[in-house]
Protein backbone atom coordinates (compact mmCIF):
# COMPACT_ATOMS: atom_id res chain seq x y z
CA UNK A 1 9.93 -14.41 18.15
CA UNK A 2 7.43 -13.02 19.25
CA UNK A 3 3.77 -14.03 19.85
CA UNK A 4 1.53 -11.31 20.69
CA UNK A 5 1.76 -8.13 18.44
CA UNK A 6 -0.01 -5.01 17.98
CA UNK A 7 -1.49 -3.81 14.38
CA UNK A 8 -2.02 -0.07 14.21
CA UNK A 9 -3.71 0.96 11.22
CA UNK A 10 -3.43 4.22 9.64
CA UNK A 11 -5.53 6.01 6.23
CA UNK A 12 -3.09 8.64 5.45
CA UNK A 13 0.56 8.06 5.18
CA UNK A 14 1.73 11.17 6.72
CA UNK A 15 0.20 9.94 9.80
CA UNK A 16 2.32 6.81 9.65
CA UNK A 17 5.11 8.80 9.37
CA UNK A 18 4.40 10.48 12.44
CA UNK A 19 3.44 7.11 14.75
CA UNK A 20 6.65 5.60 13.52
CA UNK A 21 8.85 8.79 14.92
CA UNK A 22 6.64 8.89 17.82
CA UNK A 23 7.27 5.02 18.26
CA UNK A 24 10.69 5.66 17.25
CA UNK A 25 11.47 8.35 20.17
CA UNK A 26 10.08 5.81 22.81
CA UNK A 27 12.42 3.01 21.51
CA UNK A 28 9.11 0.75 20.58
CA UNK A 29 10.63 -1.89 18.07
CA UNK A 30 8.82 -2.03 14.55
CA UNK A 31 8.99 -5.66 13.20
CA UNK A 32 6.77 -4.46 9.93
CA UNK A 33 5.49 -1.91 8.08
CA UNK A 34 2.67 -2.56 5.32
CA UNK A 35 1.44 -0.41 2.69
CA UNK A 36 -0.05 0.11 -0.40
CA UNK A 37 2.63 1.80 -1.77
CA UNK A 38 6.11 2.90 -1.40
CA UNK A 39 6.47 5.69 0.95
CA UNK A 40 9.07 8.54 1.46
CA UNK A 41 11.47 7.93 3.92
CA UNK A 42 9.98 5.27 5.38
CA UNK A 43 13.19 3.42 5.09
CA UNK A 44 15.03 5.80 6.87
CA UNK A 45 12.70 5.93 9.82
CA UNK A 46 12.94 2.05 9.53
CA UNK A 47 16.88 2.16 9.26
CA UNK A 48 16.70 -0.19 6.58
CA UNK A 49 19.94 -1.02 4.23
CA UNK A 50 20.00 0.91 1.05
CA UNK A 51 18.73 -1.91 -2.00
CA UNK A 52 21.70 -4.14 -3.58
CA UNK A 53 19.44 -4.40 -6.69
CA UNK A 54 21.08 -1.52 -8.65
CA UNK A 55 24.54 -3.46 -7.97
CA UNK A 56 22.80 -6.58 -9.60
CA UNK A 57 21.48 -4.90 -12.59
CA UNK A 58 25.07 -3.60 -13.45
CA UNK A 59 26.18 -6.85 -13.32
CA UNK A 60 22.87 -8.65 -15.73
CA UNK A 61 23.63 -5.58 -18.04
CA UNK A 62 27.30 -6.32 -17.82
CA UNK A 63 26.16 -9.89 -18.84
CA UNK A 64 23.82 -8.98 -21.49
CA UNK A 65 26.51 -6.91 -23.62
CA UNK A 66 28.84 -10.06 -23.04
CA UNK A 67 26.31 -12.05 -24.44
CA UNK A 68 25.26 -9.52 -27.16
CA UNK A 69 28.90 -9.10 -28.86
CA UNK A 70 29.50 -13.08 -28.84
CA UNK A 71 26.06 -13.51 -30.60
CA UNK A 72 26.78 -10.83 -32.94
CA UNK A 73 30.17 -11.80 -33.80
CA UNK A 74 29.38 -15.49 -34.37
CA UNK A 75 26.30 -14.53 -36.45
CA UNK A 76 27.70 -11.77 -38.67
CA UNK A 77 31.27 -12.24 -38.37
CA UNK A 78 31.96 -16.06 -37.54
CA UNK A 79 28.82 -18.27 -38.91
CA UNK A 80 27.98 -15.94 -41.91
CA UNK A 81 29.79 -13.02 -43.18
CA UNK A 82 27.79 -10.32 -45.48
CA UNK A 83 28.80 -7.61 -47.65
CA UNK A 84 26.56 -5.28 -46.63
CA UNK A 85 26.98 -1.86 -48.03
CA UNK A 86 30.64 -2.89 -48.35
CA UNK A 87 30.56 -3.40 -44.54
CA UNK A 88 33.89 -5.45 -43.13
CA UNK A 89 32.20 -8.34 -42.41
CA UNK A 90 35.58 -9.83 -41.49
CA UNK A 91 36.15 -7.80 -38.38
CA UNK A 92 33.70 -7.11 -35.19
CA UNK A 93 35.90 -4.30 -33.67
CA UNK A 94 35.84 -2.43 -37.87
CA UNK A 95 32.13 -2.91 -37.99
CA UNK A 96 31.00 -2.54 -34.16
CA UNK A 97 28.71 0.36 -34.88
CA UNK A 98 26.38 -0.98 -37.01
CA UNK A 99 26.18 -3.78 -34.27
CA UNK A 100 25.65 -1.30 -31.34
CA UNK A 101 21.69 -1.23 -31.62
CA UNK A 102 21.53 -4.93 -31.06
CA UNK A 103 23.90 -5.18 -28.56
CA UNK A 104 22.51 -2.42 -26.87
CA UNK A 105 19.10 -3.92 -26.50
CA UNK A 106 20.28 -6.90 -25.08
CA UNK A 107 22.15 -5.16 -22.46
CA UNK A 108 18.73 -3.65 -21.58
CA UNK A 109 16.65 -7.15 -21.91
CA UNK A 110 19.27 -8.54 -19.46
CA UNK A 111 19.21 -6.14 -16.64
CA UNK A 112 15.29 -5.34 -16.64
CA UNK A 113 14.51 -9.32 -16.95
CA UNK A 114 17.00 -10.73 -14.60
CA UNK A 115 16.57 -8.25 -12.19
CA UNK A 116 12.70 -8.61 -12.03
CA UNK A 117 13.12 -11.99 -11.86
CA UNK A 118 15.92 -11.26 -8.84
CA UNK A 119 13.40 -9.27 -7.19
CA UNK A 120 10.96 -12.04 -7.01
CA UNK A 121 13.38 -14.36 -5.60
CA UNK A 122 14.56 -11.89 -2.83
CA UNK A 123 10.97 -10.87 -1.62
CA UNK A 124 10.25 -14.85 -2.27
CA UNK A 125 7.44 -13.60 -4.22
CA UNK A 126 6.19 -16.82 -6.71
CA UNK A 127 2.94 -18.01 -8.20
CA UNK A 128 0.36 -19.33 -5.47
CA UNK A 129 2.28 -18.10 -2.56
CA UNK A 130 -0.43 -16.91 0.26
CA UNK A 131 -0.12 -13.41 1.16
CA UNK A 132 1.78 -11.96 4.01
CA UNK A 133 0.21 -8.91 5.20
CA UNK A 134 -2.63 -9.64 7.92
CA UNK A 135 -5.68 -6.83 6.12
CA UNK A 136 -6.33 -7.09 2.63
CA UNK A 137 -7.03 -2.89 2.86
CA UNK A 138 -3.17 -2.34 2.68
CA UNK A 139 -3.09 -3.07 -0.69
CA UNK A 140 -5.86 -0.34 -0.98
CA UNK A 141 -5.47 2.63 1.37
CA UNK A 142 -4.57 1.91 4.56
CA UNK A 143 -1.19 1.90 6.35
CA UNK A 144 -0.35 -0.98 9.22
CA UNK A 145 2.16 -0.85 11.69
CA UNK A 146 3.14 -4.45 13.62
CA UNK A 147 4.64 -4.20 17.00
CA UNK A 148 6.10 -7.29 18.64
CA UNK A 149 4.80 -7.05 22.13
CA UNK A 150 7.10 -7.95 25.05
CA UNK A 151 5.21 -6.94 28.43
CA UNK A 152 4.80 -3.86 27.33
CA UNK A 153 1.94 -3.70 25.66
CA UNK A 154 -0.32 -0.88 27.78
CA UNK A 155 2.90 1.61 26.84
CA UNK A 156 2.06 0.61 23.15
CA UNK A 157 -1.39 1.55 23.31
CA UNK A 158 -0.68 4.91 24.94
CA UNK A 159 1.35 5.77 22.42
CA UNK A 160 -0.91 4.48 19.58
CA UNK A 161 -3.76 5.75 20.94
CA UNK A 162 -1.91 9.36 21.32
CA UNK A 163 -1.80 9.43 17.32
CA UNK A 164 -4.19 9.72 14.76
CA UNK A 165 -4.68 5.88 14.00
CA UNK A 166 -7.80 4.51 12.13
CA UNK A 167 -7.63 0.98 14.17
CA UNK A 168 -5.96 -0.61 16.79
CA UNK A 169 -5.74 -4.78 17.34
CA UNK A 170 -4.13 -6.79 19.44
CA UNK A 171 -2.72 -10.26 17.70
CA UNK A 172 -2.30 -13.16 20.23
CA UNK A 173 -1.12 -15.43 18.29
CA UNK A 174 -0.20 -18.20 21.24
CA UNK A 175 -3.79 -18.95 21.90
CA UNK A 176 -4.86 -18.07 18.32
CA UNK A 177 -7.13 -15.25 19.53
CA UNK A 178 -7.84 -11.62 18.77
CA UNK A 179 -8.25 -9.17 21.49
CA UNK A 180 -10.06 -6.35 19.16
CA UNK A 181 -9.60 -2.63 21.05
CA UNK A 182 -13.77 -1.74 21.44
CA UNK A 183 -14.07 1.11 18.99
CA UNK A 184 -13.04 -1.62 16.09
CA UNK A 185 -15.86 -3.71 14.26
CA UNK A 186 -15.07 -6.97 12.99
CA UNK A 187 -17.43 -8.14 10.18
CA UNK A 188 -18.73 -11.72 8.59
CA UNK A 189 -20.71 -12.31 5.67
CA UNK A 190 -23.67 -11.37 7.67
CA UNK A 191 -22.45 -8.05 8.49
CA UNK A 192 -21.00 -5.00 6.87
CA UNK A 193 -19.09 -1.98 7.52
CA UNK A 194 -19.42 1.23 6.70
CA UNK A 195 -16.82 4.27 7.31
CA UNK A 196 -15.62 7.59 5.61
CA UNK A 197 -12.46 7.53 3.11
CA UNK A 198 -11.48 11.06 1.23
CA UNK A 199 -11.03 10.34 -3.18
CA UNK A 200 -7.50 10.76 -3.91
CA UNK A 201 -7.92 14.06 -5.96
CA UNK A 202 -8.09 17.52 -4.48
CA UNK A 203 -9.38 20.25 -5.58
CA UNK A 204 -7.34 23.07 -5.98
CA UNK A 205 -8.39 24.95 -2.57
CA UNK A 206 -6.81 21.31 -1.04
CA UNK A 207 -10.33 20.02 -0.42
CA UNK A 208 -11.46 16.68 -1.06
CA UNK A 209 -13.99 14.26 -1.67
CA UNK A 210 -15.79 13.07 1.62
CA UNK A 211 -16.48 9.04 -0.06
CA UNK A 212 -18.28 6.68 2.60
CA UNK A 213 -17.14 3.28 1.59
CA UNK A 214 -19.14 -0.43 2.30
CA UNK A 215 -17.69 -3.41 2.60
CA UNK A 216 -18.97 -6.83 3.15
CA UNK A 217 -16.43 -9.40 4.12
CA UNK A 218 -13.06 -9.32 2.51
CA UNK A 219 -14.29 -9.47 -1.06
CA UNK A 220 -17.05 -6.81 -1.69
CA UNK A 221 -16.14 -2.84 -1.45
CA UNK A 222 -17.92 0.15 -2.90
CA UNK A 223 -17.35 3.91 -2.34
CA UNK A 224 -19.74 6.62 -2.89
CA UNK A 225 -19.38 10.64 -2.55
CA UNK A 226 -21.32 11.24 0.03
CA UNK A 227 -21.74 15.17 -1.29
CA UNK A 228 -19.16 17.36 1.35
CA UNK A 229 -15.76 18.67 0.29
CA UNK A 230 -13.77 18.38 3.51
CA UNK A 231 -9.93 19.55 4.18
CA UNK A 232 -8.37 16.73 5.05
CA UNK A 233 -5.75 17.93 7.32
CA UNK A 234 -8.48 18.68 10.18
CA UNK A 235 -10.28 15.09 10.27
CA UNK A 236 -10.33 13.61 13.03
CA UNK A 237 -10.74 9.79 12.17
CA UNK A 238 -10.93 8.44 15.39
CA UNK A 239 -14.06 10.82 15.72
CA UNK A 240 -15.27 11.05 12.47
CA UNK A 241 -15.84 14.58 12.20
CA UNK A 242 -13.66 17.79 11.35
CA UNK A 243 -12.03 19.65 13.78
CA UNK A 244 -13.22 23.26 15.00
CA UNK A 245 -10.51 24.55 12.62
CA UNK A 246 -12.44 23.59 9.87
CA UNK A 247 -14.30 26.24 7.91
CA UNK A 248 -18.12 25.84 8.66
CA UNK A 249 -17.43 23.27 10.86
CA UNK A 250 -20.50 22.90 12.65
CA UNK A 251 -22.58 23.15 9.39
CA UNK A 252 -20.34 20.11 8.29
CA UNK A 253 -20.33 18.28 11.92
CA UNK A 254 -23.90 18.71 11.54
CA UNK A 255 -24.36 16.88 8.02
CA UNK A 256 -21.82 14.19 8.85
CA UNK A 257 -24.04 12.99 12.14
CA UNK A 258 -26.94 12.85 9.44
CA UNK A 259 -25.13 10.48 7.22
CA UNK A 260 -24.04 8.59 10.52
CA UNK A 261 -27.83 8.57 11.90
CA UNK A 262 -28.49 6.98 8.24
CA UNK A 263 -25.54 4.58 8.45
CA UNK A 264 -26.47 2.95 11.35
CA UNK A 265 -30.25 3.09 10.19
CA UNK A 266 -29.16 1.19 6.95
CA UNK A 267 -26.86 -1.50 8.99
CA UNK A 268 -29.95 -2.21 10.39
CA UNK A 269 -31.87 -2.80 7.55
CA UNK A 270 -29.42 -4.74 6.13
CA UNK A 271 -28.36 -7.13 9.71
CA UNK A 272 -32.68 -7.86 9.39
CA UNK A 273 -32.28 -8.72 5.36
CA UNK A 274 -34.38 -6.14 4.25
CA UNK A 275 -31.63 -4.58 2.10
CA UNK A 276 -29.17 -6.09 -0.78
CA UNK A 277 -25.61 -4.82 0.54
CA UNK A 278 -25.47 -3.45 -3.55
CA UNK A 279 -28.35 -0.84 -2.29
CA UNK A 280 -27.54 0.02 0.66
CA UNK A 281 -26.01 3.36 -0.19
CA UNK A 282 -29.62 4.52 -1.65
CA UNK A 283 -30.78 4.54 2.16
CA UNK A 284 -27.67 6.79 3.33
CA UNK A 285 -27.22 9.26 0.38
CA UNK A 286 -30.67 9.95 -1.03
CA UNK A 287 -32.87 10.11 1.87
């Protein structure tokens, strides 16, 4: 196993897509993949095996009409016969249709339950067990990519750093250290961090929602428009700014160095206490 990996981070899941083919065609090894949610053919690019779950719920559901017509048949046939209707209560196989809602239902409680529970077990998923995945954002909205690193670790960056990744770390895990590429900012209590996230909604010209988000450790986050409608496809995220085929893009260049000049104005205020973290967006959006 390996010691040292590389997390790439990524906002948008198309651009995951694309570092994993490009990380694919160099014959980089991927030992994880974390995200929010499930994505698209990510399994493919992965070359995962196909789920045996479906096979399992055949067989709970299999189990759960077993158990359904020797509960119904001892009940209604065996343990207490009732002329219902003039029903034949003597004979299961005469008066299975009346039977086939509640057998039918526990054919479903069978497979849904036991294969939940199955599910659990095989991701070894149980009460109090300490999460896996090394940022808390990727259960939010961002996409990491672990790379075991075995002394090739400058070809990984080069190839990282030739995609459209949000953040870049390097995990040594043998001396318990992390070696933190300089454009990433790591924050304490003391300290917060500020960046630009789009709202999931677009408008229907495929804008969206320019939100700059603050967060304050690994337990406080807050998002607020910050007032632009940007098209997503031409942000640059490593810049933090729109490309030049953006419409107006100098206009919107232009605003977006405002809101950083405030950003790092408000950081300020905040590193020398002179700002509540809760307020800190009054100082970037409405001055």
């Amino acid at each position: 196993m390996a010691e040292k990996f590389i997390h790439a981070v990524y906002d948008d899941d198309d651009k995951l897509i694309d570092a994993i083919k490009n990380l694919n065609e160099n014959k980089i090894m991927i030992e994880e993949v974390f995200t929010p949610f499930p994505v698209h053919g990510l399994d493919h690019l992965l070359d995962l095996k196909p789920t045996r779950l479906a096979i399992a719920a055949f067989i709970y559901g299999c189990i759960g009409l077993a158990f359904g017509l020797l509960m119904i048949n001892y009940i209604m046939i065996v343990d207490w016969p009732q002329n219902i209707g003039g029903k034949p209560s003597f004979s299961l196989l005469e008066n299975l249709p009346a039977f086939v809602p509640v057998i039918f239902e526990l054919t479903v409680f069978f497979a849904a339950h036991l294969m939940v529970i199955t599910f659990y077990l095989r991701s070894r998923l149980w009460p109090f067990k300490q999460a896996e995945n090394p940022i808390p954002e990727t259960t939010d909205d961002k996409f990491l990519i672990q790379i075991p690193v075995y002394g090739n670790e400058s070809k990984i960056k080069s190839i990282i750093k030739g995609t459209d990744f949000y953040d870049l770390t390097v995990i040594d895990q043998s001396s318990i250290k992390v070696d933190v590429d300089e454009n990433i900012h790591i924050n304490d209590d003391s300290e917060i961090s500020i960046g630009f996230v789009f709202h999931s909604r677009k408008y229907s010209d495929g804008s969206s929602n320019l939100r700059i988000q603050f967060t304050k450790g690994r337990g406080l986050q807050y998002a607020k428009n910050s007032g632009l409608r940007i098209y997503r496809k031409y942000w640059i995220s490593k810049k933090s700014e729109v490309s030049d085929k953006h419409p107006d893009f100098d206009k919107v260049n232009s605003s977006i160095n405002d809101i950083k000049t405030k950003i790092n104005s408000a950081k300020q205020m905040f590193a020398e206490r002179n700002l509540l973290f809760e307020d800190v967006y009054k100082k970037i959006i409405k001055n």
